[in-house]
C-alpha atoms as a PDB file:
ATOM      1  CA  UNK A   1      43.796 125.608 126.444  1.00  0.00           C
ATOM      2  CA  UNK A   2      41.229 123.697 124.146  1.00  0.00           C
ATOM      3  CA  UNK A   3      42.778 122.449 121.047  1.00  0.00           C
ATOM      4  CA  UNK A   4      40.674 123.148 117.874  1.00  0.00           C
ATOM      5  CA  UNK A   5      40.613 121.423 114.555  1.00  0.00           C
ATOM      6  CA  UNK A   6      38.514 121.827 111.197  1.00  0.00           C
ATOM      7  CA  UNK A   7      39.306 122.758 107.370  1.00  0.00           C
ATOM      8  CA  UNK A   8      40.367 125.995 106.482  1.00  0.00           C
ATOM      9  CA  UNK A   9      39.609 126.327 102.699  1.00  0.00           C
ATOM     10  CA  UNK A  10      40.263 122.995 101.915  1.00  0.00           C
ATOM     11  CA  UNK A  11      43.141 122.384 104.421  1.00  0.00           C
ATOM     12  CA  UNK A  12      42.691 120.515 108.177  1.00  0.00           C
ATOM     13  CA  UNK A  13      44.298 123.038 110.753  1.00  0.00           C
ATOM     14  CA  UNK A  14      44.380 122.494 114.142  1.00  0.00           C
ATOM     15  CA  UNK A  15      45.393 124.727 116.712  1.00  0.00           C
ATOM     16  CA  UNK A  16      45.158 125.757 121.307  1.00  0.00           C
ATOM     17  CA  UNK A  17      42.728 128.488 121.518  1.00  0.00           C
ATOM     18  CA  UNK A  18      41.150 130.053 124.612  1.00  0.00           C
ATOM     19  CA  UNK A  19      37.506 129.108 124.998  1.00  0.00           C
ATOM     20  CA  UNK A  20      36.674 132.775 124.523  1.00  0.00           C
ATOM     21  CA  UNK A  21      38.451 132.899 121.155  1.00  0.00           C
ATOM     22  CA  UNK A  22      36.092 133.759 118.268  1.00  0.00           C
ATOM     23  CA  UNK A  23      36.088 132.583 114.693  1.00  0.00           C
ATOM     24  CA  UNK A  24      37.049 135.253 113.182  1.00  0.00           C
ATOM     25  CA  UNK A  25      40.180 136.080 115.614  1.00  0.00           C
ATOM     26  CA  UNK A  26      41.226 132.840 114.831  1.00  0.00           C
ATOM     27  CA  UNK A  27      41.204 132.781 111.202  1.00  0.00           C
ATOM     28  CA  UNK A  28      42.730 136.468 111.270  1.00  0.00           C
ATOM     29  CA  UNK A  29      45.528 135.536 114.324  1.00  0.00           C
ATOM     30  CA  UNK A  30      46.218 131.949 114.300  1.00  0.00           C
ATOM     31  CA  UNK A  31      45.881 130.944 111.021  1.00  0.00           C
ATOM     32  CA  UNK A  32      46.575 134.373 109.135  1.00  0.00           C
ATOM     33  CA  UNK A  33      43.825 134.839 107.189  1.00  0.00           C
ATOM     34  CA  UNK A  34      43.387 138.450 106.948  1.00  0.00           C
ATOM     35  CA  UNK A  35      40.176 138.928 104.095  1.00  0.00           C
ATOM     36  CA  UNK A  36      37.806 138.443 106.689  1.00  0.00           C
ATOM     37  CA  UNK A  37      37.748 141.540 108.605  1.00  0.00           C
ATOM     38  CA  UNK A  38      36.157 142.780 111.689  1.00  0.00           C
ATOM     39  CA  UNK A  39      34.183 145.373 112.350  1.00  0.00           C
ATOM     40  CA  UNK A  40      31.748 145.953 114.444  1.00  0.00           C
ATOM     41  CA  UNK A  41      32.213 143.275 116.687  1.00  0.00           C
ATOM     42  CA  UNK A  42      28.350 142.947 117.278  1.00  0.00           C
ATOM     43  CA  UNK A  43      27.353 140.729 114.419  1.00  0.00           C
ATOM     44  CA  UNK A  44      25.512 144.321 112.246  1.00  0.00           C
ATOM     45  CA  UNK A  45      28.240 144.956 109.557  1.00  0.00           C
ATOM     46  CA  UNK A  46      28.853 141.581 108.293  1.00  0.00           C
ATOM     47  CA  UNK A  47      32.877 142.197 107.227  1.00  0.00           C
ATOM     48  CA  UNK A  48      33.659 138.828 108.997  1.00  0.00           C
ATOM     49  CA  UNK A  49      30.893 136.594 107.370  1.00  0.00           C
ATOM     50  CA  UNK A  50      32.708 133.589 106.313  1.00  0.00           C
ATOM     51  CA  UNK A  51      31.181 130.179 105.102  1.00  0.00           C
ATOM     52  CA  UNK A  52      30.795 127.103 107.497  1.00  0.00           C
ATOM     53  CA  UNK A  53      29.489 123.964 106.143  1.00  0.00           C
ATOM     54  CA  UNK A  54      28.190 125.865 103.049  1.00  0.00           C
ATOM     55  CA  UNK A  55      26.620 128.683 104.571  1.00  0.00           C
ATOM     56  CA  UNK A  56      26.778 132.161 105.835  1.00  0.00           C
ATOM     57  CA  UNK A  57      28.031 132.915 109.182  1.00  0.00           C
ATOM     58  CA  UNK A  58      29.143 136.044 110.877  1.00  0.00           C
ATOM     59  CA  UNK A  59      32.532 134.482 112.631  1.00  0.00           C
ATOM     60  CA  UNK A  60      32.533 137.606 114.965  1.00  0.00           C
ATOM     61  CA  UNK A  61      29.515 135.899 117.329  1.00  0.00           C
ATOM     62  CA  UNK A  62      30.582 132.360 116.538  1.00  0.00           C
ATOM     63  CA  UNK A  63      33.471 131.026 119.306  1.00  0.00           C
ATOM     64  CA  UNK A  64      36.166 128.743 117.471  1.00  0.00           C
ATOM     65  CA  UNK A  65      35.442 125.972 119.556  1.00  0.00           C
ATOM     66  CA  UNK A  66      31.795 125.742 118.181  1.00  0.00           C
ATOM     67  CA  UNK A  67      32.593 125.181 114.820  1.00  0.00           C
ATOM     68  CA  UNK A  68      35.502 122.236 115.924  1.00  0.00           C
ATOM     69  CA  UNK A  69      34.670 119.899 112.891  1.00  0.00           C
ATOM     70  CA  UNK A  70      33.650 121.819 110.815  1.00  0.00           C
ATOM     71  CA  UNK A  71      34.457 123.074 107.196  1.00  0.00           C
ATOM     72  CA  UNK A  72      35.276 127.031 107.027  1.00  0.00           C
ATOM     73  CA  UNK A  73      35.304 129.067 103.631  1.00  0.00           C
ATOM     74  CA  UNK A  74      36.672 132.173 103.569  1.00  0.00           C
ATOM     75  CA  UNK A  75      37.153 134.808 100.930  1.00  0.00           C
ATOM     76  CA  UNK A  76      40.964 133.540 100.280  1.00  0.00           C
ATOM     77  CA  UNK A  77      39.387 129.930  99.591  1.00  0.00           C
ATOM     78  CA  UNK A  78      37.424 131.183  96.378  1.00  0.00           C
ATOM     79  CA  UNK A  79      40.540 131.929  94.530  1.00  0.00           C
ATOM     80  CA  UNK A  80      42.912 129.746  95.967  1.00  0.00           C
ATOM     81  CA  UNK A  81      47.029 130.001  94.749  1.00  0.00           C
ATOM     82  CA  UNK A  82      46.402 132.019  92.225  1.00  0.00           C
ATOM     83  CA  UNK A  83      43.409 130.856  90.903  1.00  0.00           C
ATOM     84  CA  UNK A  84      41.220 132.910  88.495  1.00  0.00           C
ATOM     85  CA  UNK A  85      38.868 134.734  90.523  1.00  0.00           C
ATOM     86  CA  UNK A  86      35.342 133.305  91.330  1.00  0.00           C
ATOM     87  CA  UNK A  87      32.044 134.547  89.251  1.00  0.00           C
ATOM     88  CA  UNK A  88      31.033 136.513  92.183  1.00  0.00           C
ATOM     89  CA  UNK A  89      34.529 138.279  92.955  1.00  0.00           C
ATOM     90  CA  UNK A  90      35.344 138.844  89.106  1.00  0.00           C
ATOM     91  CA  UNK A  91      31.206 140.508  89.019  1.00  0.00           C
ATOM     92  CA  UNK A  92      32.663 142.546  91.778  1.00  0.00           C
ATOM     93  CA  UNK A  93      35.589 143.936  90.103  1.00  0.00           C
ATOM     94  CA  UNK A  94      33.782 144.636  86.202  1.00  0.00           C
ATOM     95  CA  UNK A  95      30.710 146.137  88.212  1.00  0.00           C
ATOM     96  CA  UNK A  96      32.975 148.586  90.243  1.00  0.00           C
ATOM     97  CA  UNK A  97      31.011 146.975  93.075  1.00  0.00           C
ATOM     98  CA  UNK A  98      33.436 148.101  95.903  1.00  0.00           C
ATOM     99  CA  UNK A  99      35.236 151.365  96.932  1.00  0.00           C
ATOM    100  CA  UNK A 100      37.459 151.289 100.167  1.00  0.00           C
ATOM    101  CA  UNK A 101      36.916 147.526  99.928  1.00  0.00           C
ATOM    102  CA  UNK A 102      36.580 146.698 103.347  1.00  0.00           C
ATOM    103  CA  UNK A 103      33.018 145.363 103.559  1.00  0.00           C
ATOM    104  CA  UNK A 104      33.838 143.447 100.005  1.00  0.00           C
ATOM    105  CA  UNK A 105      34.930 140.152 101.760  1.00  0.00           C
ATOM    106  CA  UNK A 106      31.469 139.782 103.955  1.00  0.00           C
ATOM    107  CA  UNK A 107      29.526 141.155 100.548  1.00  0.00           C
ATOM    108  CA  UNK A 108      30.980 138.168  98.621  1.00  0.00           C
ATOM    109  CA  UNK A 109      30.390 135.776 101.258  1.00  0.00           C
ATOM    110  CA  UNK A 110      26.471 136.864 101.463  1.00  0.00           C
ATOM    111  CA  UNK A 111      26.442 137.060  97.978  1.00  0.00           C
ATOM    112  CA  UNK A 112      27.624 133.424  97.636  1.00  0.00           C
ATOM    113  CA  UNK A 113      25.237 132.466 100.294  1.00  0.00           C
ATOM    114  CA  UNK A 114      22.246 134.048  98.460  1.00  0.00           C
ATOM    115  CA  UNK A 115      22.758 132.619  95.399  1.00  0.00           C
ATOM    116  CA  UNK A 116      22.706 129.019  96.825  1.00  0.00           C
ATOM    117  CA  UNK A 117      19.592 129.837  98.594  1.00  0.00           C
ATOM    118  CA  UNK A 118      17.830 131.819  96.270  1.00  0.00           C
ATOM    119  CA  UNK A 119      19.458 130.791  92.671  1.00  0.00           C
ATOM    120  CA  UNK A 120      20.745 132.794  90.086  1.00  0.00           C
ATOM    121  CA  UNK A 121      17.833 134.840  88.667  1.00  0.00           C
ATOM    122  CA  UNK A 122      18.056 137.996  91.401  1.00  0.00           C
ATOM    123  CA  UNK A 123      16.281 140.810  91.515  1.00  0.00           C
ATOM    124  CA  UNK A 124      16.957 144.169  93.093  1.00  0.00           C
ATOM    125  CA  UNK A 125      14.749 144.233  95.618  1.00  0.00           C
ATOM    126  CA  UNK A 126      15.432 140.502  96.301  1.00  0.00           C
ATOM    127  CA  UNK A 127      18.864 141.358  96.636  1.00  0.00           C
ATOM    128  CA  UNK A 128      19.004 144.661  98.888  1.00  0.00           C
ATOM    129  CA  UNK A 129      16.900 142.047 101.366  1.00  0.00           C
ATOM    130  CA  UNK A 130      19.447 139.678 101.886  1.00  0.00           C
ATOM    131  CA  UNK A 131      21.704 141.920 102.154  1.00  0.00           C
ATOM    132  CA  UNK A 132      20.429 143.572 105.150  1.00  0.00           C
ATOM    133  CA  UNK A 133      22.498 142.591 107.434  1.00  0.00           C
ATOM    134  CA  UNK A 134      25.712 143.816 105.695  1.00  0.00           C
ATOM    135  CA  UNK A 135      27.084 147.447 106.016  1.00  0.00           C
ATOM    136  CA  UNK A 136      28.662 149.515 103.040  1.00  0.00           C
ATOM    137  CA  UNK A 137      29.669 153.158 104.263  1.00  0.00           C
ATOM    138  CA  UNK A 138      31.049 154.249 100.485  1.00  0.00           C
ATOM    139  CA  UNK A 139      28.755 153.200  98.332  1.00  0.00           C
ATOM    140  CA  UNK A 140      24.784 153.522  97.825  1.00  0.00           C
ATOM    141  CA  UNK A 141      24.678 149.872  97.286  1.00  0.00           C
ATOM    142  CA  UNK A 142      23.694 150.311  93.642  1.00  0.00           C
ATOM    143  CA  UNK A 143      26.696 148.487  92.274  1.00  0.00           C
ATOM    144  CA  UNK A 144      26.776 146.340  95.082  1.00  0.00           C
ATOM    145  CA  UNK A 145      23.597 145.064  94.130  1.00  0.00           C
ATOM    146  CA  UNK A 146      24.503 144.932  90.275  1.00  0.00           C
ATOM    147  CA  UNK A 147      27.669 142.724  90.736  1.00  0.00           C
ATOM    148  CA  UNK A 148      25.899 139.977  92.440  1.00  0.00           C
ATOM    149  CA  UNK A 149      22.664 140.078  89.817  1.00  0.00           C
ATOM    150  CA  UNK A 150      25.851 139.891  87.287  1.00  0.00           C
ATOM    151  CA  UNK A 151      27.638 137.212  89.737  1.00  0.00           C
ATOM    152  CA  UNK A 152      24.511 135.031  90.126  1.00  0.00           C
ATOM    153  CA  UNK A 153      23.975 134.707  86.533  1.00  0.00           C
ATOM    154  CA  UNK A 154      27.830 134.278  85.946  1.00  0.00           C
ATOM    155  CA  UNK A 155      27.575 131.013  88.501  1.00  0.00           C
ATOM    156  CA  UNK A 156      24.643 129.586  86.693  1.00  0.00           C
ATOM    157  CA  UNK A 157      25.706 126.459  84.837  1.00  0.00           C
ATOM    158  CA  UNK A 158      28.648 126.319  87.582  1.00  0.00           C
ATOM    159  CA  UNK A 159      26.674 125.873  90.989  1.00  0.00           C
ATOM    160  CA  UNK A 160      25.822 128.175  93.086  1.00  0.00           C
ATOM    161  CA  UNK A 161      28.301 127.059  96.218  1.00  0.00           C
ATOM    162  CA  UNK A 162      30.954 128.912  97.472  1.00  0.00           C
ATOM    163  CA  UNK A 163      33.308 126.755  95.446  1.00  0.00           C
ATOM    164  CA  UNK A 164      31.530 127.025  91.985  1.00  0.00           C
ATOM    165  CA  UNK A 165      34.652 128.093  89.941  1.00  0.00           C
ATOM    166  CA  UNK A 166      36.202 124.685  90.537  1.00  0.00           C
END
C-alpha cells in the first residue's frame, strides 16, 4: 500500500492507505478524527468539507493520496486542546445556529472559507450563496446564516483564516 504523509491540524502524520482511500475515511479511520462526518458520499451535503492548504474541500471526492503534502484543517484544529472556541464556532453556539449538529462541522468549514474569500461584512443573500452546496435537514438556515454574519464580523481584526483565533 501507498504510504501517505501531510499535517493534520498542525501535526505531520503519515500513514499506508489503499489508493482508493478517501480523505475523509482517512481522517475519520486512520487518524481518528471524527468532526468531519460523511454523508452523502457524493460531494452535495458538505458534512466532510475540511480545509486543505487554506481552503474548502469536500474530503469525500478527494483520495488521500492527492492531498500527500499537503496541510489539512479540520473542525478539531480550530479549537485545539482545549482551546477557546474559534469566532465562527462560538457565533455558532450564541446564534443557536445548529440543531442535530451533524452538518455543523462542514457549515463551519464553509463558513471559514467564505469569510477568507469574501471578508467579514456578509450579507444574507451573499451568504445563503455560498452556502449552496451544504445541506441542513433541521433547520431553515435562518440561524445558520446569522451565526456566520455574527462569526465574520467576530474574525475581523483577527484574520479571516481558518486559524484566526490564534
Amino acid at each position: 500500500m501507498p504510504a501517505v504523509a501531510m499535517t493534520v491540524n498542525g501535526k505531520a502524520v503519515t500513514g499506508n492507505v489503499d489508493s482508493r482511500t478517501l480523505l475523509v475515511q482517512f481522517l475519520r479511520e486512520n487518524l481518528r478524527l471524527t468532526g468531519t462526518h460523511v454523508g452523502c458520499d457524493t460531494t452535495q451535503c458538505g458534512a466532510c468539507v475540511v480545509h486543505v492548504d487554506g481552503r474548502a474541500v469536500k474530503s469525500c471526492t478527494v483520495l488521500a493520496l492527492q492531498v500527500d503534502g499537503a496541510s489539512i484543517t479540520t473542525i478539531e484544529g480550530l479549537a485545539p486542546d482545549g482551546a477557546p472556541l474559534h469566532p465562527m464556532q462560538e457565533a455558532f453556539r450564541e446564534n443557536h445556529g445548529l440543531q442535530c449538529g451533524y452538518c455543523t462541522p462542514g457549515m463551519i468549514m464553509s463558513a471559514l472559507d467564505i469569510v477568507r474569500r469574501k471578508g467579514n461584512e456578509l450579507d444574507d443573500r451573499t451568504i445563503r450563496e455560498e452556502l449552496e452546496g451544504n445541506l441542513c435537514r433541521c433547520t431553515g438556515y435562518h440561524n445558520i446564516v446569522k451565526a456566520i454574519a455574527a462569526g465574520a464580523k467576530a474574525m475581523k481584526g483577527k484574520g479571516t483564516g481558518q486559524r484566526a483565533a490564534e
